[in-house]
C-alpha atoms as a PDB file:
ATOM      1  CA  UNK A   1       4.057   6.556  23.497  1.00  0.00           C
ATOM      2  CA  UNK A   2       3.891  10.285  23.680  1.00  0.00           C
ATOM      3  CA  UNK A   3       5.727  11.041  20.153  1.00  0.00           C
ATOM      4  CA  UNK A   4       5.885   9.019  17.095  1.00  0.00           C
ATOM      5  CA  UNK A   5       9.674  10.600  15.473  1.00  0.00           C
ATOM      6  CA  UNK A   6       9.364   8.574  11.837  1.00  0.00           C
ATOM      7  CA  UNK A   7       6.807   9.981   9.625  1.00  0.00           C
ATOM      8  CA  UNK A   8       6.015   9.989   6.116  1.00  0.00           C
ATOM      9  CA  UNK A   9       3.626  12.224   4.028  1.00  0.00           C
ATOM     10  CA  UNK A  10       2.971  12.704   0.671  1.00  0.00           C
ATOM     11  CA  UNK A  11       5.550  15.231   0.456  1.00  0.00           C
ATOM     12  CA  UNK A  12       7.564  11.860  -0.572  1.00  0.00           C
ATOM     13  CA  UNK A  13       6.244   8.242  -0.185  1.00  0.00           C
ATOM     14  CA  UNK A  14       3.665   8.019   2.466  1.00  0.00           C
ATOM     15  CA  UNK A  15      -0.217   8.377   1.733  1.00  0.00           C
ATOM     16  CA  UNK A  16      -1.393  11.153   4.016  1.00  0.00           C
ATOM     17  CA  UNK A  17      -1.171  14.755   3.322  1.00  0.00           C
ATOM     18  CA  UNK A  18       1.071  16.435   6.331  1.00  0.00           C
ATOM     19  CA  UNK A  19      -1.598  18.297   7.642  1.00  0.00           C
ATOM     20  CA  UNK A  20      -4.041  14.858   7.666  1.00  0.00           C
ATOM     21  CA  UNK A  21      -1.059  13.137   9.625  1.00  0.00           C
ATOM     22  CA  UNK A  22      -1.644  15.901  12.057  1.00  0.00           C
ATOM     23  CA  UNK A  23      -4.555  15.517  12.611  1.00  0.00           C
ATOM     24  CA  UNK A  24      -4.652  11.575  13.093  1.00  0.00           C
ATOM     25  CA  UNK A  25      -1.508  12.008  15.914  1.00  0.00           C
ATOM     26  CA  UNK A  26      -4.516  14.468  17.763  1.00  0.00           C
ATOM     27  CA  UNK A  27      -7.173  11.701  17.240  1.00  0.00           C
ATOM     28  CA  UNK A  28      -4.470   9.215  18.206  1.00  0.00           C
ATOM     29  CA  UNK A  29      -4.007  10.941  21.671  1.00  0.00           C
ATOM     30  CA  UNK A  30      -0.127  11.764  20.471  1.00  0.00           C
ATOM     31  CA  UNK A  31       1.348  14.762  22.520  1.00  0.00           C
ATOM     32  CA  UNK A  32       3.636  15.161  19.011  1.00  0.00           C
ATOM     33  CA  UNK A  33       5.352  13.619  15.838  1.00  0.00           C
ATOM     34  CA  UNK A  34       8.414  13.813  13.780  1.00  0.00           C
ATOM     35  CA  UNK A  35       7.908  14.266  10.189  1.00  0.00           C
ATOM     36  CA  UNK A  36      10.666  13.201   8.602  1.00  0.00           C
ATOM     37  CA  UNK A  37       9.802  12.691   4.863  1.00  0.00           C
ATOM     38  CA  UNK A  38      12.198  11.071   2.819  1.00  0.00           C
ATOM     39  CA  UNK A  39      14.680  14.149   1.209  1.00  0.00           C
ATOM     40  CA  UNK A  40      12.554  16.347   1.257  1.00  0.00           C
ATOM     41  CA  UNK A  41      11.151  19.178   3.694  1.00  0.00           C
ATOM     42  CA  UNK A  42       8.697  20.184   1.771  1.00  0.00           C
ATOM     43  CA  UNK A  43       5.471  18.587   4.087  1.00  0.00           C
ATOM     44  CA  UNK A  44       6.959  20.536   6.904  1.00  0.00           C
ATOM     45  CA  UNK A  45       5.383  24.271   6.374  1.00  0.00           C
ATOM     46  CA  UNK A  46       2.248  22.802   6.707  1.00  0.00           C
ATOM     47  CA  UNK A  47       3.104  19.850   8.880  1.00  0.00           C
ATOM     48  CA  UNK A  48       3.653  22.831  11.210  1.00  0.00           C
ATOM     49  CA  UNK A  49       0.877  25.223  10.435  1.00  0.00           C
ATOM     50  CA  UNK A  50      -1.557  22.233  11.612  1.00  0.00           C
ATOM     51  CA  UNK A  51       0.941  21.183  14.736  1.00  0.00           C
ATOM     52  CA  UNK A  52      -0.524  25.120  15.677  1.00  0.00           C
ATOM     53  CA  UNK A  53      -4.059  24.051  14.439  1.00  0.00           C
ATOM     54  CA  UNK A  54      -4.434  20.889  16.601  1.00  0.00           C
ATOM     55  CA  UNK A  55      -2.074  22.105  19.125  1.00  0.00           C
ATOM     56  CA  UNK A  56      -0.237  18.980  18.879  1.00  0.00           C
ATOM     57  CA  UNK A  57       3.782  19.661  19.093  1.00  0.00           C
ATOM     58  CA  UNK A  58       5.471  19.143  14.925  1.00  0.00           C
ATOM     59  CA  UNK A  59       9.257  18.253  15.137  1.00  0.00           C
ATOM     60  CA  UNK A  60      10.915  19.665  11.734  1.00  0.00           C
ATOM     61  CA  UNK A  61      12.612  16.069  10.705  1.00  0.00           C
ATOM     62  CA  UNK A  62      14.061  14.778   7.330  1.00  0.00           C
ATOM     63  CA  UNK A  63      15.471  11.082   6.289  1.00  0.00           C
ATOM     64  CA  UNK A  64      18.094  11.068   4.024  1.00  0.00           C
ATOM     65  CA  UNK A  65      19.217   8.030   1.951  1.00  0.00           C
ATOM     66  CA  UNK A  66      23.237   8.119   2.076  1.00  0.00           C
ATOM     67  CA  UNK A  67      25.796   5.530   1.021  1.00  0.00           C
ATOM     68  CA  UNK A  68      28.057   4.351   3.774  1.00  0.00           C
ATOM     69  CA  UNK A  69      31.243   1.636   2.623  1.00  0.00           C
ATOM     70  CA  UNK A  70      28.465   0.792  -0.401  1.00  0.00           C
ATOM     71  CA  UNK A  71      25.720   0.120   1.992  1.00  0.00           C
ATOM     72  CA  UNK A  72      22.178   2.652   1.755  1.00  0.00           C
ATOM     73  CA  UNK A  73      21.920   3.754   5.092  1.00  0.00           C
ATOM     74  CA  UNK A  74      19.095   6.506   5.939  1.00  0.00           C
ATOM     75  CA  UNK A  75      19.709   9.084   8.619  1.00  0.00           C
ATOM     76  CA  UNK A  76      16.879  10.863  10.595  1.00  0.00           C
ATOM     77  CA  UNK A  77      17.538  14.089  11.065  1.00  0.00           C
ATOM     78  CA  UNK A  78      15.495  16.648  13.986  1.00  0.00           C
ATOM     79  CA  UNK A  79      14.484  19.605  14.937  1.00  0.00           C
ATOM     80  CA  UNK A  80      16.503  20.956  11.791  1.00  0.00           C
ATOM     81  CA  UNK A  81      16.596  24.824  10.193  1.00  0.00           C
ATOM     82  CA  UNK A  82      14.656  23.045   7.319  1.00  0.00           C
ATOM     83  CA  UNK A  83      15.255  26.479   5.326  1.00  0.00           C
ATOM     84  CA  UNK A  84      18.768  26.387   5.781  1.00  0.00           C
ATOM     85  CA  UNK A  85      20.406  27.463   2.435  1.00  0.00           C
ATOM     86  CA  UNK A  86      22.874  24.542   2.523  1.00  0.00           C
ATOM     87  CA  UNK A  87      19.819  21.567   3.340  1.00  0.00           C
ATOM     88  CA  UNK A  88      17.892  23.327   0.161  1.00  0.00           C
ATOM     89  CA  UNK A  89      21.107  23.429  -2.442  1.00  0.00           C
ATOM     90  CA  UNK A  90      21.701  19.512  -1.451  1.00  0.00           C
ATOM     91  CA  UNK A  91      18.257  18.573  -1.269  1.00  0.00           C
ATOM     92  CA  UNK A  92      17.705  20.338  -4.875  1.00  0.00           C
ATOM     93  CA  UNK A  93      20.835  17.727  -6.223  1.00  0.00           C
ATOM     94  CA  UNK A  94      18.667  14.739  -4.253  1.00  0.00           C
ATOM     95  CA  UNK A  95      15.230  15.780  -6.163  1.00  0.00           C
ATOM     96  CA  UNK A  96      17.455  15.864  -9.953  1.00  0.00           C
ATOM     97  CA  UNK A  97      19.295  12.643  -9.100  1.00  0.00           C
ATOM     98  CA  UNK A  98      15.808  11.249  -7.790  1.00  0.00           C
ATOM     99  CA  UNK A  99      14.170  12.183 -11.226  1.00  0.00           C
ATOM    100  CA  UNK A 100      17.264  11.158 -13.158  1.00  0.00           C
ATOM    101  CA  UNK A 101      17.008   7.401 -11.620  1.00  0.00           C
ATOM    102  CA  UNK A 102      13.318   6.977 -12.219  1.00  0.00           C
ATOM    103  CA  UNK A 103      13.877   7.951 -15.963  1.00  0.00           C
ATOM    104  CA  UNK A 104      16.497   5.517 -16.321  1.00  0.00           C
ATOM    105  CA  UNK A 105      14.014   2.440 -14.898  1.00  0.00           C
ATOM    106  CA  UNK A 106      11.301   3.815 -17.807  1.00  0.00           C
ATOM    107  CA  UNK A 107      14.105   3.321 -20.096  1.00  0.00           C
ATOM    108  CA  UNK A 108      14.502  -0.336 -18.941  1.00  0.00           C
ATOM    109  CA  UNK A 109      10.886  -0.579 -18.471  1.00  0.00           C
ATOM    110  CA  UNK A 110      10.485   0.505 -22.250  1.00  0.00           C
ATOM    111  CA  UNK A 111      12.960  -2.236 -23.336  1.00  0.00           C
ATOM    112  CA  UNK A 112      10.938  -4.706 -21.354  1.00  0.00           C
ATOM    113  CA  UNK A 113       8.047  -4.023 -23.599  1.00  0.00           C
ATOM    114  CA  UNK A 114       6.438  -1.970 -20.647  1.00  0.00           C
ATOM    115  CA  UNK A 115       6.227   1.941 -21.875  1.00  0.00           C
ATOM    116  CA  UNK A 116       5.491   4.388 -19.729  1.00  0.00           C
ATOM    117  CA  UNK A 117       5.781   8.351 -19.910  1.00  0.00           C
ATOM    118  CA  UNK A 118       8.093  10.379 -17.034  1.00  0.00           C
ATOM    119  CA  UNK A 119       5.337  13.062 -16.786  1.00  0.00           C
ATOM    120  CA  UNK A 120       2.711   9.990 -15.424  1.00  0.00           C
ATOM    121  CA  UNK A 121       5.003   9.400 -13.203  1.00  0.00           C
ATOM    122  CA  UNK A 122       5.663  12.846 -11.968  1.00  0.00           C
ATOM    123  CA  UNK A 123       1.523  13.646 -12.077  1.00  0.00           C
ATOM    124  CA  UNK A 124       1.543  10.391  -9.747  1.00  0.00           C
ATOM    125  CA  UNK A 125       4.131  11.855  -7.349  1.00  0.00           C
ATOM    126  CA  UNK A 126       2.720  15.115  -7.618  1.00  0.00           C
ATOM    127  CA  UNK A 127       4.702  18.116  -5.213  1.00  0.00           C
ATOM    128  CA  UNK A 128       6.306  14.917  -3.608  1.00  0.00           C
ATOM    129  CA  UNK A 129       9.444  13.910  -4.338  1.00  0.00           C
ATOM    130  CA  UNK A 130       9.144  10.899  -6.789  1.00  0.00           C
ATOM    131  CA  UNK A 131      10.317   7.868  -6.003  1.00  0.00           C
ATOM    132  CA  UNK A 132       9.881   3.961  -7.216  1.00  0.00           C
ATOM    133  CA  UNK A 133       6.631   3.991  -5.335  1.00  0.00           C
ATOM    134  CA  UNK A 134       4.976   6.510  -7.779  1.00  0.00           C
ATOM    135  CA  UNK A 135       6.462   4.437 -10.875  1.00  0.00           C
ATOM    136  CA  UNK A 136       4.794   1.567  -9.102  1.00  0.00           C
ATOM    137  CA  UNK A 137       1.511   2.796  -9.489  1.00  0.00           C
ATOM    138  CA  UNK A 138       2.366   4.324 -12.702  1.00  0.00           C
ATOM    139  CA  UNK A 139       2.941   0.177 -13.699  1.00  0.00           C
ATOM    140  CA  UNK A 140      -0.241  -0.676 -11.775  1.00  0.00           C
ATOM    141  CA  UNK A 141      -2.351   1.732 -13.715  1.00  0.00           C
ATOM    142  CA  UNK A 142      -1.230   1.059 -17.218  1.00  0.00           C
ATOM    143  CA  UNK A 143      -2.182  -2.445 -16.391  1.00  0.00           C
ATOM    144  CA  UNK A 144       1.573  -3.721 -16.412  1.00  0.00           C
ATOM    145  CA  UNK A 145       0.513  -5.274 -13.027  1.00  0.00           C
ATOM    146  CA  UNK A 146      -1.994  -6.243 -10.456  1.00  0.00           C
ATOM    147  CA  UNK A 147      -0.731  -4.277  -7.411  1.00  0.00           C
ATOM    148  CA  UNK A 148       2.240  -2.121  -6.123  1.00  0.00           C
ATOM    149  CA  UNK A 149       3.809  -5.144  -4.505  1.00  0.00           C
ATOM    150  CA  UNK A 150       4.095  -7.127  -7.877  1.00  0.00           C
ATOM    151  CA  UNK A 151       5.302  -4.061  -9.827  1.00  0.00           C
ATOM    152  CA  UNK A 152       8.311  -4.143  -6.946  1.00  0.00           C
ATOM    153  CA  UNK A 153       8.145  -7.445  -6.710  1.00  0.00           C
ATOM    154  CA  UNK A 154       9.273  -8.361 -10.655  1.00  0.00           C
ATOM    155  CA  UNK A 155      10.893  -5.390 -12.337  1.00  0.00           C
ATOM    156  CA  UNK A 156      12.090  -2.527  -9.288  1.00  0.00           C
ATOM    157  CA  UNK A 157      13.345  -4.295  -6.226  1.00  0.00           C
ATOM    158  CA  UNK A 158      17.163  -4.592  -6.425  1.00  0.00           C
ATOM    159  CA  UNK A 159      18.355  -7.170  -8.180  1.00  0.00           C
ATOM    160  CA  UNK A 160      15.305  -7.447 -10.820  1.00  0.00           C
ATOM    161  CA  UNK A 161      15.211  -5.968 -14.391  1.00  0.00           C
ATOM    162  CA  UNK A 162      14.163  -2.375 -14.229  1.00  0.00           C
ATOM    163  CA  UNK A 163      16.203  -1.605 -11.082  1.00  0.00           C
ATOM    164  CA  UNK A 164      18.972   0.874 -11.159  1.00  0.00           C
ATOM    165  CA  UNK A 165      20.803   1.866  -8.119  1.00  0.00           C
ATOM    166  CA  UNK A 166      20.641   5.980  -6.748  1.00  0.00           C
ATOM    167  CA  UNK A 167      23.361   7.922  -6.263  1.00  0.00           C
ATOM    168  CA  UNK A 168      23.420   8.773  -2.809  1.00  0.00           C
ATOM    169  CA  UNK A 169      25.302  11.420  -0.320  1.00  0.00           C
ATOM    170  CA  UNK A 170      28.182  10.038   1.917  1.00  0.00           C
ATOM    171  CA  UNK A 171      27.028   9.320   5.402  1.00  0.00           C
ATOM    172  CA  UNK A 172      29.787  11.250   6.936  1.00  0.00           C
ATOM    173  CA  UNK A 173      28.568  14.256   4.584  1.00  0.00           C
ATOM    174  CA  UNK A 174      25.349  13.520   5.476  1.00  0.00           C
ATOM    175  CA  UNK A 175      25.519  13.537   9.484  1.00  0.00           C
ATOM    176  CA  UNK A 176      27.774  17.376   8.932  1.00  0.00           C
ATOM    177  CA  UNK A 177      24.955  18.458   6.417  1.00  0.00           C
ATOM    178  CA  UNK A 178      21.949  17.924   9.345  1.00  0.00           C
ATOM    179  CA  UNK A 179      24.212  19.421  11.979  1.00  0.00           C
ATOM    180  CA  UNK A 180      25.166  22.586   9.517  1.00  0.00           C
ATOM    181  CA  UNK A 181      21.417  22.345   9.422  1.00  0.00           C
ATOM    182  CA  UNK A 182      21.192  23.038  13.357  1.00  0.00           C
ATOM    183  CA  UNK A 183      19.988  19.701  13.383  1.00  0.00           C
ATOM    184  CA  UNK A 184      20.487  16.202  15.241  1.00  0.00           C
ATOM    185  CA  UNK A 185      21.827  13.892  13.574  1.00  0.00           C
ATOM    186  CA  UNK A 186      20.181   9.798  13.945  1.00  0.00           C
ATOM    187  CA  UNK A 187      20.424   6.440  12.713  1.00  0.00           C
ATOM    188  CA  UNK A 188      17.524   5.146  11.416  1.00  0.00           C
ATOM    189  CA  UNK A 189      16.426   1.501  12.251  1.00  0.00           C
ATOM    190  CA  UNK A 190      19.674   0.084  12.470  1.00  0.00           C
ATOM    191  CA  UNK A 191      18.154  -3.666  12.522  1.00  0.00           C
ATOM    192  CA  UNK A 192      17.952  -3.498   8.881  1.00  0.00           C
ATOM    193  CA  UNK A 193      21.493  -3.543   8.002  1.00  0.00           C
ATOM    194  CA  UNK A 194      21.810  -6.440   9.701  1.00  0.00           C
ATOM    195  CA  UNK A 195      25.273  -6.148  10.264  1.00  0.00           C
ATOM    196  CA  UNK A 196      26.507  -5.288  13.948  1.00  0.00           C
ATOM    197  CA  UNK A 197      29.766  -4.362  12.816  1.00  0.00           C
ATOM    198  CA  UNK A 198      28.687  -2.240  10.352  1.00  0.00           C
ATOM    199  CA  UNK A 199      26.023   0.119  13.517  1.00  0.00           C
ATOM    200  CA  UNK A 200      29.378   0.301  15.413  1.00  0.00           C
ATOM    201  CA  UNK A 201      31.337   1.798  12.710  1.00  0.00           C
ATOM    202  CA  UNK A 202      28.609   4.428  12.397  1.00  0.00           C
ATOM    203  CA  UNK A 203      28.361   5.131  15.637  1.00  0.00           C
ATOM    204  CA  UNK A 204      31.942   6.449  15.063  1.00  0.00           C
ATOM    205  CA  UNK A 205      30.798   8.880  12.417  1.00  0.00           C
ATOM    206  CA  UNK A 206      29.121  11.923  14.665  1.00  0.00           C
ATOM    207  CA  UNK A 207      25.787  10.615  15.231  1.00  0.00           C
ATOM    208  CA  UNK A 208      24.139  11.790  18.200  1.00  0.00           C
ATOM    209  CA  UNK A 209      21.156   9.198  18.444  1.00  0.00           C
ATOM    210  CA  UNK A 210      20.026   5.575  17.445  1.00  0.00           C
ATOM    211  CA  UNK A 211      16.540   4.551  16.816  1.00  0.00           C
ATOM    212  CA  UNK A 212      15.971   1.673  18.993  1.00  0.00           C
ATOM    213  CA  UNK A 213      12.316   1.323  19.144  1.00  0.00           C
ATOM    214  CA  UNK A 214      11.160   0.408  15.573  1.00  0.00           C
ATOM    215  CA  UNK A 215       8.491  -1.975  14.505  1.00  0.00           C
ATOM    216  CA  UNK A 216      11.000  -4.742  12.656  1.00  0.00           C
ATOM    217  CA  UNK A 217      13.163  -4.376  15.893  1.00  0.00           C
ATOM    218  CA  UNK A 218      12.968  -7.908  18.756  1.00  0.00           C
ATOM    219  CA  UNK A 219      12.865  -6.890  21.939  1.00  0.00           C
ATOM    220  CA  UNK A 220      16.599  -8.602  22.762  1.00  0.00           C
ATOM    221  CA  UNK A 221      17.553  -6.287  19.595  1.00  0.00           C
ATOM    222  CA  UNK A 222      15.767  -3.882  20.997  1.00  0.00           C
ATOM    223  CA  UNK A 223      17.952  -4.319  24.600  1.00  0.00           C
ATOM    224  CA  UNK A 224      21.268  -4.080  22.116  1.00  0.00           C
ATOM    225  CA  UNK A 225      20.795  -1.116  21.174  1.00  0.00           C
ATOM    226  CA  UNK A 226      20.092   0.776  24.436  1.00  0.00           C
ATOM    227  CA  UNK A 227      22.974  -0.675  25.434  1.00  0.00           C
ATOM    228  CA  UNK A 228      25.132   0.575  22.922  1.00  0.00           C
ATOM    229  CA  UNK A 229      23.315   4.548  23.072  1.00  0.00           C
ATOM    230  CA  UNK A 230      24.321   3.893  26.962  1.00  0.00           C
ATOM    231  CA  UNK A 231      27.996   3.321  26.138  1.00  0.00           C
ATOM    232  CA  UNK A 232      28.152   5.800  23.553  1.00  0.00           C
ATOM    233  CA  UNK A 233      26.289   8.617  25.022  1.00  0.00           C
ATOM    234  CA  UNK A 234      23.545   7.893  22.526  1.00  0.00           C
ATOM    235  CA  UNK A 235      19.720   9.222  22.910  1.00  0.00           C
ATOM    236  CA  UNK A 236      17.837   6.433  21.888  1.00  0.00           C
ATOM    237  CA  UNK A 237      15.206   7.099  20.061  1.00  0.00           C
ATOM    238  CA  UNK A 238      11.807   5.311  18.424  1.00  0.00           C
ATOM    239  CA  UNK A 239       9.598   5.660  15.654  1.00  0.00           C
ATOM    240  CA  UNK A 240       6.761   3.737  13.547  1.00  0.00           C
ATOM    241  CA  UNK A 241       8.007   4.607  10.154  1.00  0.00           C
ATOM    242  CA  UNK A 242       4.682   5.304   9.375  1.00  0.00           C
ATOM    243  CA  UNK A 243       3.498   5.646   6.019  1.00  0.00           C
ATOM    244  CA  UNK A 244       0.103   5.690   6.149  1.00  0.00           C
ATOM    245  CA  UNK A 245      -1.839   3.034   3.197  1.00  0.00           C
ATOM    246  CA  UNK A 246       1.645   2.180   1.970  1.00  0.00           C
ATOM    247  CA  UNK A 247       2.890   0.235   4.764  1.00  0.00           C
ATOM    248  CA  UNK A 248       1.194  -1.972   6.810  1.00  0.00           C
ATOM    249  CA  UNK A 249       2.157  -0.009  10.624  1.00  0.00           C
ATOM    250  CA  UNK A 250       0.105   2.225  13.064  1.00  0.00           C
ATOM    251  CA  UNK A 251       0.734   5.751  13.737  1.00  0.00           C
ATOM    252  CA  UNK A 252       2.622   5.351  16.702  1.00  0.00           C
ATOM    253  CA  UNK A 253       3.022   1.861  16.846  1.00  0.00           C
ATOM    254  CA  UNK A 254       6.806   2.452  18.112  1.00  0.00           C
ATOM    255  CA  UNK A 255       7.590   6.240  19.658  1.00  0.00           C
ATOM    256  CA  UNK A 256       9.805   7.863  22.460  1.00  0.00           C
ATOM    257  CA  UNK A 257       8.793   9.895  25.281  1.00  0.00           C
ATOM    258  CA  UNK A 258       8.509  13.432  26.133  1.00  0.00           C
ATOM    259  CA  UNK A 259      12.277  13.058  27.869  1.00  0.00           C
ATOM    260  CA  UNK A 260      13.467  11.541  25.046  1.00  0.00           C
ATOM    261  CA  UNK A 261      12.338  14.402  22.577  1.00  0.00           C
ATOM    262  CA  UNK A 262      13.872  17.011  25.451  1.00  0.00           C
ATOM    263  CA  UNK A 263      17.345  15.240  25.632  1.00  0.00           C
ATOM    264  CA  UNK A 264      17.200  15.015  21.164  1.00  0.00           C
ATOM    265  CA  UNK A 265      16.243  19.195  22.354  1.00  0.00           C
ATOM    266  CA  UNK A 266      19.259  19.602  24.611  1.00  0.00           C
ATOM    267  CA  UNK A 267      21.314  18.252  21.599  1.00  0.00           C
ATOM    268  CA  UNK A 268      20.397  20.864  19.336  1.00  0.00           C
ATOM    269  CA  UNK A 269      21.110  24.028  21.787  1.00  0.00           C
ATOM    270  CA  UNK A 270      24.860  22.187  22.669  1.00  0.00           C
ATOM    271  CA  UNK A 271      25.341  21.993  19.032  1.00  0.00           C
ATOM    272  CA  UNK A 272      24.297  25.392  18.712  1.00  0.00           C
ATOM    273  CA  UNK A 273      27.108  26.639  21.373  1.00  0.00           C
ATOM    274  CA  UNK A 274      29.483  24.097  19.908  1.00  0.00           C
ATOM    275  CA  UNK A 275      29.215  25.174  16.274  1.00  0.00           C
ATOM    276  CA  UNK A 276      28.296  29.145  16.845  1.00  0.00           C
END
């Protein structure tokens, strides 16, 4: 693979600082990488400054977490104006509703008989945008639990005691917001719904891609999907969802080509013409 397009730095949930992420894609042989941090751009002004430094080609990404018919569905946006005045106003409402959530779990947490401050949860996520991860290790560190995984595990996967559900942006909003932001709009690994019916109503909604090759993706999955980018006029896309110590994948385990990245290119600049 010549580009890995799903990225995470610490600028939200992954390990590696954007410009260290950089630099592994240039030990890695990579030709280029998406960094697509999760609502947030804020690893991308130096994801970018070190793309120059290793000479190794940074596409401005983002994934958002939206809400589509009350399923969490995350888009991948590229090559995106990532100052854009309308991405920063409704990324600032992400980052309060973010923060808002997290102090609700302490609150649940605290009733549990598990206390824990918001501010050692923010010094955890530090300039990143905070997330159950960072309350994870908040747990892990006050002795609450052995490890991340058991801190998710018993009290903030859905379903258990300490989880409460985000408020999320509309899909549909979503897919207009990336393409106000002169960017292309794609649907992240769309094995994980697991629901067919569900990728084809989506498809309906303005996306331009699909992200086809993905680590949790078969290969007959994997076939699926091409198929349906072929119908649709889809560029199919691929990715590693890398986050570096947190999850248990390669930098650019899964990726797309060089064409690939041109044709996601060419969907910008018609954009551009279409919405000039």
């Amino acid at each position: 693979m010549e580009f890995d397009l799903h990225t995470h730095s610490r600028a939200s949930d992954g390990s590696m600082e954007p410009g260290e992420l950089v630099g592994l894609a240039k030990e890695l042989g990579l030709q280029g990488l998406a960094i697509t941090d999760h609502d947030t751009v804020d690893g991308l002004e130096e994801g970018l400054f070190f793309g120059r430094v290793y000479n190794v080609e940074v596409i401005p990404g983002i994934e958002l977490s939206t809400d589509f018919a009350g399923h969490e569905v995350h888009l991948l946006g590229y090559f995106i104006d990532w100052r854009a005045a309308c991405l920063a106003q409704a990324l600032k409402e992400m980052t309060e509703q973010r923060a808002n959530r997290i102090k609700k779990m302490l609150l649940r947490l605290a009733e549990l008989g598990f206390p824990l401050d918001f501010a050692e949860v923010q010094q955890i996520a530090g300039a990143g945008v905070i997330g159950r991860p960072h309350l994870a290790v908040a747990m892990v560190n006050a002795g609450y639990v052995t490890d991340v995984q058991e801190a998710f595990a018993r009290f903030l996967t859905k379903g258990a005691p300490a989880y409460v559900a985000r408020e999320k942006i509309d899909f549909r909003a979503a897919v207009q917001l990336i393409k106000k932001a002169k960017g292309v709009p794609v649907l992240a690994h769309p094995g994980l719904l697991k629901d067919n019916s569900l990728v084809k109503r989506i498809i309906d909604c303005g996306i331009e891609g699909m992200e086809v090759d993905y680590p949790e993706h078969a290969p007959a999955y994997r076939q699926y999907l091409m198929e349906l980018c072929r119908l649709h006029g889809l560029v199919a896309t691929g990715g590693s969802d890398f986050h570096g110590k947190i999850k248990d994948v390669s930098l650019g385990k899964c990726g797309a080509s060089r064409n690939i990245v041109e044709q996601l290119r060419r969907k910008r600049e018609d954009d551009d013409v279409q919405y000039s």
